[in-house]
N, C-alpha and C. Protein backbone atom coordinates (compact mmCIF):
# COMPACT_ATOMS: atom_id res chain seq x y z
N UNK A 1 100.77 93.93 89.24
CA UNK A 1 100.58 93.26 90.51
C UNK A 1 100.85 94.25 91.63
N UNK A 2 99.93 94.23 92.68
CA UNK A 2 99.67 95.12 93.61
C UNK A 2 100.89 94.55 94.41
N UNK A 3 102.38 95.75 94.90
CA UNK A 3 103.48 95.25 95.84
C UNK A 3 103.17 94.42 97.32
N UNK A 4 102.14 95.65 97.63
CA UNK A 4 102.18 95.71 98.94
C UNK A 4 100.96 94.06 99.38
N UNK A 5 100.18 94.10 98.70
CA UNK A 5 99.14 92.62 98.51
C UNK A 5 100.08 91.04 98.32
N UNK A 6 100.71 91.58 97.28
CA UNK A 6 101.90 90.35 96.49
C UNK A 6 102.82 89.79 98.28
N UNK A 7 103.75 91.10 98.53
CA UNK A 7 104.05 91.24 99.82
C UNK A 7 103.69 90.04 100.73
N UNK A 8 102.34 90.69 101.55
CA UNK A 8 101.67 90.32 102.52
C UNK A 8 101.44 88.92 102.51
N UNK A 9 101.06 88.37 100.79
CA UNK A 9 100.46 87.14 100.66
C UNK A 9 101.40 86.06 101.25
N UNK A 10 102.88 86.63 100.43
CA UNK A 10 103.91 85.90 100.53
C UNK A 10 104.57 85.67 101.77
N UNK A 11 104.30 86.52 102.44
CA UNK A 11 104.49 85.94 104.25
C UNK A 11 103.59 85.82 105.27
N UNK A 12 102.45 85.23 104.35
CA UNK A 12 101.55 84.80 105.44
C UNK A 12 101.65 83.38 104.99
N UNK A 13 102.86 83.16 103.40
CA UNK A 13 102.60 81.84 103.07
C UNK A 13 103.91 81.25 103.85
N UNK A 14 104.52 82.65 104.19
CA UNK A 14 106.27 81.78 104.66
C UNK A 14 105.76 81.09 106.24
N UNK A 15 104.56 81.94 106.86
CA UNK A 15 104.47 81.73 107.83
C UNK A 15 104.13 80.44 107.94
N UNK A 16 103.03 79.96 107.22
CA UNK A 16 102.54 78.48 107.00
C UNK A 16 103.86 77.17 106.90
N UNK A 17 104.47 77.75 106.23
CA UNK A 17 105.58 76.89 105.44
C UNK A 17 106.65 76.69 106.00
N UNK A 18 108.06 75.76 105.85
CA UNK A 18 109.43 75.62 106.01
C UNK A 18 110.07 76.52 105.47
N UNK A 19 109.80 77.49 103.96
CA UNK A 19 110.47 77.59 102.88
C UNK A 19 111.01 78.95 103.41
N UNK A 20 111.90 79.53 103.45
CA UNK A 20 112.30 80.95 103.82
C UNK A 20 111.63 81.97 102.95
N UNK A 21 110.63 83.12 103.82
CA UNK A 21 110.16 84.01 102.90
C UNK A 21 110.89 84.46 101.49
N UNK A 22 112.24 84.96 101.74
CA UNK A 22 113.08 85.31 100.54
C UNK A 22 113.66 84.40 99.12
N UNK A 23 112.56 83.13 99.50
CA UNK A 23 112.70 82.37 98.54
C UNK A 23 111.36 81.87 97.58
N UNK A 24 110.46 82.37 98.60
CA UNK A 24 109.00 82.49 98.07
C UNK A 24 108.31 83.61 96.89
N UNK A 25 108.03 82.93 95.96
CA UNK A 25 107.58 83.94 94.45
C UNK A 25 106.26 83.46 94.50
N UNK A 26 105.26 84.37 93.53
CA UNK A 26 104.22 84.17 93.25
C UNK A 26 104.44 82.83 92.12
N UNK A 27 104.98 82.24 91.95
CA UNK A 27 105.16 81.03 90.99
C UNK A 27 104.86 79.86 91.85
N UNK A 28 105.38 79.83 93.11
CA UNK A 28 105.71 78.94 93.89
C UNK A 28 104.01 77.81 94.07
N UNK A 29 104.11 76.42 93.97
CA UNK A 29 103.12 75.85 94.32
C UNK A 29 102.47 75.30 95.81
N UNK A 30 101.62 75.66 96.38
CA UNK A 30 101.30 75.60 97.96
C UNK A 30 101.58 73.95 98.04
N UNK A 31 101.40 72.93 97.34
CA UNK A 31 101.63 71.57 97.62
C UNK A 31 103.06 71.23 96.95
N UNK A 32 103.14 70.96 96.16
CA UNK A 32 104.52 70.80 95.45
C UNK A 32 105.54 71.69 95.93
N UNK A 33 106.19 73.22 96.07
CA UNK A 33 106.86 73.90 96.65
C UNK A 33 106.91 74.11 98.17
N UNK A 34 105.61 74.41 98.49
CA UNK A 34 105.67 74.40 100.29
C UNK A 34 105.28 73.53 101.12
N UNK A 35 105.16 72.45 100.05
CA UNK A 35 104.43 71.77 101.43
C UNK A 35 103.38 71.46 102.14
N UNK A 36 102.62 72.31 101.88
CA UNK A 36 100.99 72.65 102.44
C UNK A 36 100.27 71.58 102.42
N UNK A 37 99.89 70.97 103.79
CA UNK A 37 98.91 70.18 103.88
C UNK A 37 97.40 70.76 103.91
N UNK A 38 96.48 69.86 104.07
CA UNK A 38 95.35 70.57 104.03
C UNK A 38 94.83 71.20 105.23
N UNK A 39 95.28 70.39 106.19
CA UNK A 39 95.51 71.95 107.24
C UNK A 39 95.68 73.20 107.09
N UNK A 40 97.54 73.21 106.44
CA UNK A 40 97.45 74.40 105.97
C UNK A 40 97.16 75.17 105.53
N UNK A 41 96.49 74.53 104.57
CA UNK A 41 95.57 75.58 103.18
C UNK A 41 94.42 76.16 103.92
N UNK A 42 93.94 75.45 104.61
CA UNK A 42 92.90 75.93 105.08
C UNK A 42 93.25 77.26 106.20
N UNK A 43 94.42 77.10 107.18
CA UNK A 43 94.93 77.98 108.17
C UNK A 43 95.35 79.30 107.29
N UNK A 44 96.12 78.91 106.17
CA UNK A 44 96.31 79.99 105.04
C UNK A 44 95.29 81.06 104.86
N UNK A 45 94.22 80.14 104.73
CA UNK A 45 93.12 81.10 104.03
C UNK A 45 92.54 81.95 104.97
N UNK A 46 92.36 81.17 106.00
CA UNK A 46 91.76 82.19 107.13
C UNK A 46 92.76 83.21 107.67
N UNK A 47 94.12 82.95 107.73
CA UNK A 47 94.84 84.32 107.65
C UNK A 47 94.46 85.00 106.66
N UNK A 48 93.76 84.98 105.17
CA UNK A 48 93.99 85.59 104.26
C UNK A 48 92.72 86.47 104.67
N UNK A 49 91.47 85.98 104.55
CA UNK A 49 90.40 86.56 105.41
C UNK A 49 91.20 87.45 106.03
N UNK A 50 91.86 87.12 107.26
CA UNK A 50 91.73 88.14 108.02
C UNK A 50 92.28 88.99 107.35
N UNK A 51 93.51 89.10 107.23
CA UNK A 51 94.24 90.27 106.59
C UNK A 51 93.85 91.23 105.42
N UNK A 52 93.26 90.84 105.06
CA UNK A 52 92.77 91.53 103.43
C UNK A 52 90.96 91.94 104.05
N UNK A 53 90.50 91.32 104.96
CA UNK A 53 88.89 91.72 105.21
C UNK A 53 88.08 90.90 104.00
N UNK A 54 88.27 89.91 103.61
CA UNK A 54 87.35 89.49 102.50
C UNK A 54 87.26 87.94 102.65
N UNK A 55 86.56 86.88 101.77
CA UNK A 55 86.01 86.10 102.31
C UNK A 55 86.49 85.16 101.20
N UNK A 56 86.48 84.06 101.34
CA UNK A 56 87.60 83.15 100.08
C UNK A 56 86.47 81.56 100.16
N UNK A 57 85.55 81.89 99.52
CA UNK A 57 84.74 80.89 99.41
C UNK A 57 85.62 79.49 99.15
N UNK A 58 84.90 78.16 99.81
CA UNK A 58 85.75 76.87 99.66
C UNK A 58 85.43 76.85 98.20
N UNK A 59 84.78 76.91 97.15
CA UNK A 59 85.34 76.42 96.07
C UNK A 59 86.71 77.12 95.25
N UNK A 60 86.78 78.69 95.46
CA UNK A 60 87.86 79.13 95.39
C UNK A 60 88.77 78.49 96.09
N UNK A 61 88.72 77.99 97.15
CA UNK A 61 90.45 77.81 98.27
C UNK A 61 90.79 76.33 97.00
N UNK A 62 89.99 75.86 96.66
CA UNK A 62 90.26 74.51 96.50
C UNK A 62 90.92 74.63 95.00
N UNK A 63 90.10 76.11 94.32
CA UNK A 63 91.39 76.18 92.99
C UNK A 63 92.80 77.21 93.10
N UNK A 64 93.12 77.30 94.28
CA UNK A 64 94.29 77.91 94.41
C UNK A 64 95.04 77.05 94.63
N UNK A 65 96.36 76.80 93.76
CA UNK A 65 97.52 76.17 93.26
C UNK A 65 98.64 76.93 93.80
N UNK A 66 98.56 78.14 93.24
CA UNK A 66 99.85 78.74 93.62
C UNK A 66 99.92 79.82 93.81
N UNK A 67 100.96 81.39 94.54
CA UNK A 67 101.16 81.81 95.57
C UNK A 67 99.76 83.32 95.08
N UNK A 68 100.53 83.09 93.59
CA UNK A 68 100.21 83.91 92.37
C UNK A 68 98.60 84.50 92.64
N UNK A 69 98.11 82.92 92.53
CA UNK A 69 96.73 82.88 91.90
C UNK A 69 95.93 83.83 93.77
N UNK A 70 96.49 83.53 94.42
CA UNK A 70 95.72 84.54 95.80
C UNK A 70 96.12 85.72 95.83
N UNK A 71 97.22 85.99 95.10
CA UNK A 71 97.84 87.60 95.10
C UNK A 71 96.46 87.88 94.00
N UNK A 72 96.26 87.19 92.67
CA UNK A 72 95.58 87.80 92.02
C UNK A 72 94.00 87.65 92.84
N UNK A 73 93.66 86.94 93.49
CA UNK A 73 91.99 86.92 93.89
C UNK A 73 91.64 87.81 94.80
N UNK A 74 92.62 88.17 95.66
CA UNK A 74 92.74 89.27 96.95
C UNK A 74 92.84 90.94 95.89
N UNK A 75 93.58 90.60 94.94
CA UNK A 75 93.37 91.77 94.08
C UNK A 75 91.95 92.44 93.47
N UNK A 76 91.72 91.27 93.32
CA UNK A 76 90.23 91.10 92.48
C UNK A 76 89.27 92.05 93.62
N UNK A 77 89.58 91.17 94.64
CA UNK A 77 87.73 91.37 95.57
C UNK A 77 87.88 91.94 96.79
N UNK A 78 89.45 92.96 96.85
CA UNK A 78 89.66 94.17 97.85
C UNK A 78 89.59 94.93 96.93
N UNK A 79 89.35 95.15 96.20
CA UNK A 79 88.59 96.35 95.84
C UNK A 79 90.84 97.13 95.29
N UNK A 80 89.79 98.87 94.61
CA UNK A 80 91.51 99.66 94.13
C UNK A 80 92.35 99.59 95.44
N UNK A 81 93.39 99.47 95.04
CA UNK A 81 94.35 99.69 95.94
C UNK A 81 95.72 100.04 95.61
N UNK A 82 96.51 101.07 95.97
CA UNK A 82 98.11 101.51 95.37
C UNK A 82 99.16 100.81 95.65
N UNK A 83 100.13 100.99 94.82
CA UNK A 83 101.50 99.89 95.03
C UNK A 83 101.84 100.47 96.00
């Protein structure tokens, strides 16, 4: 798992959320753990867009569960990148 991606994801999710970044893992569930309404998910994603430069089609947003599964899709479709 890419640090610096894993990182980023995880406080763009603290930003969304109540939950204190330093308590946020890639395990964590966006509805069940944070909270995330569908507002959020959606505000989520378009931070994610921005930050990463890539594009998170709605049928993807709608199978992301948890913090994990966007660390791994942002991995996927930014292309190599170093820890």
């Amino acid at each position: 798992m890419n640090t610096k991606i894993a990182d980023r994801v995880i406080d763009l999710a603290a930003e969304h959320s109540s939950v204190p970044r330093e308590q946020i893992t890639p395990e964590h569930h966006f509805v069940n753990d944070l909270e995330f309404d569908s507002l959020q998910e959606v505000e989520f994603a378009m931070d994610v867009e921005d930050e990463f430069e890539i594009s998170v089609p709605d049928e993807n947003l709608k199978e992301f569960r948890t913090v994990g599964q966007v660390i791994e899709f942002v991995e996927r479709h930014q292309g190599p990148a170093s820890d």
